[in-house]
Protein backbone atom coordinates (compact mmCIF):
# COMPACT_ATOMS: atom_id res chain seq x y z
CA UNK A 1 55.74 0.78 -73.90
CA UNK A 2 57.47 -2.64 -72.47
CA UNK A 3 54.05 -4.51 -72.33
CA UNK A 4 52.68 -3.23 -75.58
CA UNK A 5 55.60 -4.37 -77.37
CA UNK A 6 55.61 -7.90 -75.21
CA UNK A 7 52.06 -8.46 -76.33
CA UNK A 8 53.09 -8.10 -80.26
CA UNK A 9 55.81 -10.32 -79.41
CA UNK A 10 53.74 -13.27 -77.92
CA UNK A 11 49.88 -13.78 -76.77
CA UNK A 12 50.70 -14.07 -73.44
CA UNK A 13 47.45 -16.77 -72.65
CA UNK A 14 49.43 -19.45 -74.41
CA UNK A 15 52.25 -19.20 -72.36
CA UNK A 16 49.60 -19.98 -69.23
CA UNK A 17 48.29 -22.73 -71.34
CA UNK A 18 51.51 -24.64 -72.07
CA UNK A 19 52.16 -24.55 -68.63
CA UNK A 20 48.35 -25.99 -67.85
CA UNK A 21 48.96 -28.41 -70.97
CA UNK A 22 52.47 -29.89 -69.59
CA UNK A 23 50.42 -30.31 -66.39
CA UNK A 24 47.96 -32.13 -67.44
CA UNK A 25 49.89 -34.53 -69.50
CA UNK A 26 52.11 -35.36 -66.60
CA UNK A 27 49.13 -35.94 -64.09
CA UNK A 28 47.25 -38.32 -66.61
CA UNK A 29 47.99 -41.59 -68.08
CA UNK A 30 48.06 -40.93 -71.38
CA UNK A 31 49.66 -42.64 -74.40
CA UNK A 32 52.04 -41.16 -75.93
CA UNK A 33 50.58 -41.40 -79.42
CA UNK A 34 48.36 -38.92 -77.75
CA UNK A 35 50.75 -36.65 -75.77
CA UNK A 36 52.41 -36.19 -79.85
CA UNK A 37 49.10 -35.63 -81.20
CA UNK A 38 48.45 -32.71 -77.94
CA UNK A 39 51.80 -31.37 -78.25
CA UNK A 40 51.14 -31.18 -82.02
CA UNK A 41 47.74 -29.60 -81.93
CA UNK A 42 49.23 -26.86 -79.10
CA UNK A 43 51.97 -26.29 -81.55
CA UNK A 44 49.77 -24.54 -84.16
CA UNK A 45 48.07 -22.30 -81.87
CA UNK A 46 51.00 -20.24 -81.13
CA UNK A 47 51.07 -16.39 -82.31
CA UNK A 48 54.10 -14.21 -82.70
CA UNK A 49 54.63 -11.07 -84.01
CA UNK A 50 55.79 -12.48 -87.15
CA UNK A 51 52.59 -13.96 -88.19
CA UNK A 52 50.89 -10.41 -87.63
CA UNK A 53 49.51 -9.06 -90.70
CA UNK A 54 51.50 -5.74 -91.02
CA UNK A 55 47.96 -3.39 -90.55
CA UNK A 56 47.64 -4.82 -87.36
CA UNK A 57 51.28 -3.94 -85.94
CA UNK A 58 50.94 -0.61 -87.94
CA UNK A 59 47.95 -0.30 -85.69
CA UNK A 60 49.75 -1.64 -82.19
CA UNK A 61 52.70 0.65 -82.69
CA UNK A 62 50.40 3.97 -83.43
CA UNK A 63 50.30 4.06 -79.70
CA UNK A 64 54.03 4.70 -79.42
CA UNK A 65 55.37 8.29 -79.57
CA UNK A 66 58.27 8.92 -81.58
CA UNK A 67 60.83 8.63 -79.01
CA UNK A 68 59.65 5.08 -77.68
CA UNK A 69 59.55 4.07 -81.63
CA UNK A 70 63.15 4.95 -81.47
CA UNK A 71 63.60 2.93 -78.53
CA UNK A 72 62.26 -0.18 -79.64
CA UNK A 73 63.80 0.45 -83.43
CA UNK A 74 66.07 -1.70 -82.69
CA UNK A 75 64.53 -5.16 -82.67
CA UNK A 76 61.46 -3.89 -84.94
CA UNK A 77 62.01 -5.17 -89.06
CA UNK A 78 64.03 -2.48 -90.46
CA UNK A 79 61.97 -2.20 -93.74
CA UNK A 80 58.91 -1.39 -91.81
CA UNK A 81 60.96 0.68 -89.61
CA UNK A 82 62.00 3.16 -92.50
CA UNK A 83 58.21 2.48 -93.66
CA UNK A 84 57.40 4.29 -90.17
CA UNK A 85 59.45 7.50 -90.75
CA UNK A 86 57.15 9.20 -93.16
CA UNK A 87 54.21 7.91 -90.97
CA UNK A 88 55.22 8.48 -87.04
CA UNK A 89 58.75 10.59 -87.33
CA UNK A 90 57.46 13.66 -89.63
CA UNK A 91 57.72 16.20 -86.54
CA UNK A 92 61.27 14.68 -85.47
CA UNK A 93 63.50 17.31 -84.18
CA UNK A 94 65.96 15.52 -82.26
CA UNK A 95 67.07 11.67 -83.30
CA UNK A 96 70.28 9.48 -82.12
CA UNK A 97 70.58 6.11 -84.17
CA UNK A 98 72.13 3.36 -83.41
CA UNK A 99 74.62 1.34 -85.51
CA UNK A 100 72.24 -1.11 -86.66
CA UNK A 101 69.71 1.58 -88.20
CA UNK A 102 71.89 3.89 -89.91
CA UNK A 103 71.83 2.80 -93.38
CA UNK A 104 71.52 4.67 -96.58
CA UNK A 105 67.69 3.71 -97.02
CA UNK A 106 67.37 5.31 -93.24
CA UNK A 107 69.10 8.18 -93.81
CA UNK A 108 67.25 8.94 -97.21
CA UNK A 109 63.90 8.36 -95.91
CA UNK A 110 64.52 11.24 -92.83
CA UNK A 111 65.89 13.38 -95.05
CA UNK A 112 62.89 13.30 -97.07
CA UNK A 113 60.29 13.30 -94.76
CA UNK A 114 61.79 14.60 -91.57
CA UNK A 115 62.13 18.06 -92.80
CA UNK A 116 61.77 19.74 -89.03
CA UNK A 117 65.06 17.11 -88.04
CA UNK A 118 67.74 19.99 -86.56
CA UNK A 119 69.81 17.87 -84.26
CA UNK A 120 71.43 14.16 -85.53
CA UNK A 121 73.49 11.99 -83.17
CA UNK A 122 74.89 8.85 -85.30
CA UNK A 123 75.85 6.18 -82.73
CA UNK A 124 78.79 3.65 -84.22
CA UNK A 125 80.05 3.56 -80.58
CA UNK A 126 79.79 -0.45 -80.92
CA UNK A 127 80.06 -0.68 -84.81
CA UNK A 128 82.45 -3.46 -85.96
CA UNK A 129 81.79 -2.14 -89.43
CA UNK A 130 79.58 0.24 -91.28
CA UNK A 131 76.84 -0.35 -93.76
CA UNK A 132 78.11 0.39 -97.59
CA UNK A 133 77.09 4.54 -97.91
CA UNK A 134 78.55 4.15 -101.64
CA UNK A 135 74.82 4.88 -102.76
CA UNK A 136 74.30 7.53 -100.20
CA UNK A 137 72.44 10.25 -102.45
CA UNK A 138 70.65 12.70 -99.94
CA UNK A 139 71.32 13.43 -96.05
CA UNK A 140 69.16 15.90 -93.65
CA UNK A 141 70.51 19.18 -94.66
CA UNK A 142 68.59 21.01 -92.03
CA UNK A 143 70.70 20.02 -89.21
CA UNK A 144 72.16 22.41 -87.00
CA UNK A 145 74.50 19.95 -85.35
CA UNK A 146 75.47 16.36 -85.96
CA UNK A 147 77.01 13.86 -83.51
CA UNK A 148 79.36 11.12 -85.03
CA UNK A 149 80.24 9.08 -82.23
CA UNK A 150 82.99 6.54 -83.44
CA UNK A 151 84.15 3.15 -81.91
CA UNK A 152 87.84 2.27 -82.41
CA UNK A 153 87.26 0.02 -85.59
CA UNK A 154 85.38 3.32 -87.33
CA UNK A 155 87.59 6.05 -88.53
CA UNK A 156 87.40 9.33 -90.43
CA UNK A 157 88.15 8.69 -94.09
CA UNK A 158 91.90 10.11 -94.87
CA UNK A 159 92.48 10.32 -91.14
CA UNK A 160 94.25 7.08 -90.19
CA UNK A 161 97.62 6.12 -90.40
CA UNK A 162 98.49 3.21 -93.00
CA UNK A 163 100.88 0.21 -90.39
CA UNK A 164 102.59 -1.84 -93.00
CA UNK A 165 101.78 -5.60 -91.94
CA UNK A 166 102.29 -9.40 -93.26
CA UNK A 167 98.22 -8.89 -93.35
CA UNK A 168 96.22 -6.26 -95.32
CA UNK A 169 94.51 -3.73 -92.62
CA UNK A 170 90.91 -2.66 -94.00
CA UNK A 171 89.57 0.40 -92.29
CA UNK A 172 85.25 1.31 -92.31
CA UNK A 173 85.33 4.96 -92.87
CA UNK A 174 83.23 7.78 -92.49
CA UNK A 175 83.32 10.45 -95.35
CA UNK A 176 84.02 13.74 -94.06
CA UNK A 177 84.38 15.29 -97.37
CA UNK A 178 81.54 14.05 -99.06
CA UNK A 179 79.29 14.54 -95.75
CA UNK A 180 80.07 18.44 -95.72
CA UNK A 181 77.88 18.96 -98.90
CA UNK A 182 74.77 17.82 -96.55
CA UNK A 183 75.27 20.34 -93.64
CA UNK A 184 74.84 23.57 -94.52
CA UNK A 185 73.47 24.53 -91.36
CA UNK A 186 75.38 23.11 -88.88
CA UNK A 187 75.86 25.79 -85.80
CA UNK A 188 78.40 23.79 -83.68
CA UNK A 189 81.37 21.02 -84.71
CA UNK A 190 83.02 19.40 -81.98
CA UNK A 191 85.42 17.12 -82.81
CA UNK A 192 87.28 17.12 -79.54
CA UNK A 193 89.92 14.24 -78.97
CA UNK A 194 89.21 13.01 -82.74
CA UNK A 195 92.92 12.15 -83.03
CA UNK A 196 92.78 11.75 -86.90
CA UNK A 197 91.52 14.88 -87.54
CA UNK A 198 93.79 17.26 -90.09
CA UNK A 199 93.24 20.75 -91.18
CA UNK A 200 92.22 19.63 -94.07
CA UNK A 201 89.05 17.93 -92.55
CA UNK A 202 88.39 21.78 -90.92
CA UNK A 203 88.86 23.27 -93.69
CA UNK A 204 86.41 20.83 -95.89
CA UNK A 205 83.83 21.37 -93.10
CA UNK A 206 84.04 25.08 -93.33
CA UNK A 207 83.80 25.34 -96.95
CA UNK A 208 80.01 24.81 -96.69
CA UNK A 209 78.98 25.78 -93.08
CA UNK A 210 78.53 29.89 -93.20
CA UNK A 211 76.66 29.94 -90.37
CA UNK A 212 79.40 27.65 -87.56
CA UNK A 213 78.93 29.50 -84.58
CA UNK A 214 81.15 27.39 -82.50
CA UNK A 215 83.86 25.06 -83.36
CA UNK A 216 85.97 22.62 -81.16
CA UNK A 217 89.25 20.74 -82.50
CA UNK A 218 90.94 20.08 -78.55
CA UNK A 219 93.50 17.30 -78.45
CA UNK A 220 92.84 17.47 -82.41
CA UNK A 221 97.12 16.98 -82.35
CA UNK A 222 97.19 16.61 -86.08
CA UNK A 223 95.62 20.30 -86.34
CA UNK A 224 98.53 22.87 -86.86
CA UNK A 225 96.47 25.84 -87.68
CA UNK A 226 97.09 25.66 -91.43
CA UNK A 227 93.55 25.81 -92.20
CA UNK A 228 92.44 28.60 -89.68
CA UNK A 229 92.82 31.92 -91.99
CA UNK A 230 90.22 30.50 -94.60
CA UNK A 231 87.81 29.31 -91.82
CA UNK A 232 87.88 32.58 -90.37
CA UNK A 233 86.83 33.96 -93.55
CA UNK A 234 84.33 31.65 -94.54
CA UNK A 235 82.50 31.15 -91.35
CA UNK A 236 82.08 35.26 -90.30
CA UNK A 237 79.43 34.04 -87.54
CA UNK A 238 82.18 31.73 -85.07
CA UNK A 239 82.52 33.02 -82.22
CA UNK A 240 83.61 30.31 -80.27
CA UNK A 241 87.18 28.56 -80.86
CA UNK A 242 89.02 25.59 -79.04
CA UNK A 243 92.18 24.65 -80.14
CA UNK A 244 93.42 23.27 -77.17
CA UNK A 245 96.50 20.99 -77.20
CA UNK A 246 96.61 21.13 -80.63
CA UNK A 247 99.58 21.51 -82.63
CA UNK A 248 99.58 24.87 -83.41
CA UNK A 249 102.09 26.58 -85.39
CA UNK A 250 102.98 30.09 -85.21
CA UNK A 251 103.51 31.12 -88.65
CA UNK A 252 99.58 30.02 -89.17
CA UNK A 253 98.63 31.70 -86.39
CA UNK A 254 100.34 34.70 -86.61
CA UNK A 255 99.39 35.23 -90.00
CA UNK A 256 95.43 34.54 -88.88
CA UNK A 257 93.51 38.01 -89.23
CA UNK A 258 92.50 38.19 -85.67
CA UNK A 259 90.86 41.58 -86.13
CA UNK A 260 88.65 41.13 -88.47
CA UNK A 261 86.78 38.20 -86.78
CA UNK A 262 83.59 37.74 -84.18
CA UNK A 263 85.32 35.44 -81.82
CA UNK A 264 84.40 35.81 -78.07
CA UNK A 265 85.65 32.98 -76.92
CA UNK A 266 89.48 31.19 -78.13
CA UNK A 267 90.96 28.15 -75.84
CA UNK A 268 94.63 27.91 -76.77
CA UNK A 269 95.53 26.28 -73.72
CA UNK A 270 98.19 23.31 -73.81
CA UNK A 271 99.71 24.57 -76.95
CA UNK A 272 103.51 25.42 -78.31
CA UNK A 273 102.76 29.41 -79.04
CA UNK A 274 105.58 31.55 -78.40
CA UNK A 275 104.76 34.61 -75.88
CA UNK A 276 105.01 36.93 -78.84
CA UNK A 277 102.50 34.68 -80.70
CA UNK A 278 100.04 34.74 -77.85
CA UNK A 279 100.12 38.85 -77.25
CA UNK A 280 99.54 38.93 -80.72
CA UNK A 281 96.45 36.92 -81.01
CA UNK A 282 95.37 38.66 -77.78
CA UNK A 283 95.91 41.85 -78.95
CA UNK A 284 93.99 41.77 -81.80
CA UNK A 285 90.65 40.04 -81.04
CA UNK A 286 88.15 43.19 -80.62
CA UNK A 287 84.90 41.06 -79.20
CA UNK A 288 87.12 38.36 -76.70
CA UNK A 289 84.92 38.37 -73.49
């Protein structure tokens, strides 16, 4: 993959010929009127991938599989990468972007064409700010679980807390509530040490994901439980449930209907629950493995 991408980048001869060229001009006595007139003649022989007609990288790249297209996304024209999707990334099923590719043209163009896409990692891990997703129309709805990986300038929309300065703070956000229309089909949500995250953000997630199978909130310590009835209602498929060292209250939880749910699984480790909370909870969960 490394040296078909190289040779788009550069024809590697005239890199063996500028050495021979400097060579021969420092071994001969030649004016320099003609060393400038050399140097100048070498000059327009030079190739780089930017002169290549857009057939022939089409072409070079057809070689690539998916996953190395991915890999060299990064430093290909984003235009013709988004170009590619409907070409090369039809069969997708897995895909983790980075920063600098997920834009709202991006995201349009696999939710289009990459109708087999099921798992979505977005990378903003080293994101110093987010493209503007104001236009943001369409998003893969097929997805049965989405990554959101977020660097400490990117935060959940509604989830930070405002510090009153001499300056005026501007935070890049990501929109849970408006994403949540997108995912029907997500299976599993972890937002594990998200420390922003509310029970309202659950609750907006649950409100159109029937089929969560698994959901993780630990060291979630804005989470109080709140939101846990209704997501027990709406989502009859979870059976998985980590809530641990979250601030969980136990009027919400006593008040959860436990015995009418499919849980196997419930983490409630590191939390404030009373004992007569706990035997409660424990008492009434018919499938807990």
């Amino acid at each position: 993959m490394t040296s078909i991408f190289d040779m788009t980048r550069r024809v590697t001869r005239h890199d063996l010929e500028d050495h021979n060229l400097k060579s021969f001009i420092e071994d001969n006595d030649i004016s320099e009127e003609r060393k400038e007139q050399i140097r100048r003649l070498s000059s327009k022989k030079k190739a780089t991938i930017e002169k290549l007609p857009d057939r022939v990288l089409q072409q070079i790249f057809s070689y690539l599989s998916a996953t190395q297209m991915l890999a060299v996304g990064r430093v290909a024209n984003l235009d013709y990468f988004t170009h590619l999707i409907g070409s090369r990334f039809t069969e997708l099923r897995n895909c983790e972007l980075a920063t600098d590719l997920i834009t709202p043209n991006v995201l349009h163009e696999m939710a289009n064409k990459c109708l087999k896409l099921q798992h979505l990692t977005l990378d903003f891990s080293t994101a110093m700010q987010l493209h503007d997703f104001t236009d943001l129309q369409i998003f893969p709805s097929r997805l049965k679980s989405l990554t959101l990986c977020l660097s400490e300038n990117i935060f959940l929309e509604g989830t930070y807390e405002k510090v009153e300065d001499e300056e005026e703070e501007v935070y890049e956000t990501v929109n849970v509530f408006k994403l949540k229309q997108f995912v029907p089909n997500l299976r599993v949500v972890n937002l594990w040490g998200v420390p922003f995250i509310t029970d309202d953000h659950v609750d907006a997630l649950s409100s159109n994901t029937a089929h969560l199978e698994c959901l993780c909130v630990n060291y979630c310590t804005k989470v109080t439980g709140s939101c846990l009835k209704l997501v027990l209602q709406r989502c009859k498929r979870l059976k998985s449930l980590f809530l641990a060292h979250a601030s969980l209250e136990n009027k919400y939880i006593q008040d959860v209907p436990w015995d009418k749910t499919q849980l196997e699984e419930l983490d409630i480790r590191g939390t404030e629950l009373s004992t007569d909370t706990i035997i409660s909870v424990l008492t009434r969960l018919q499938h807990l493995r």
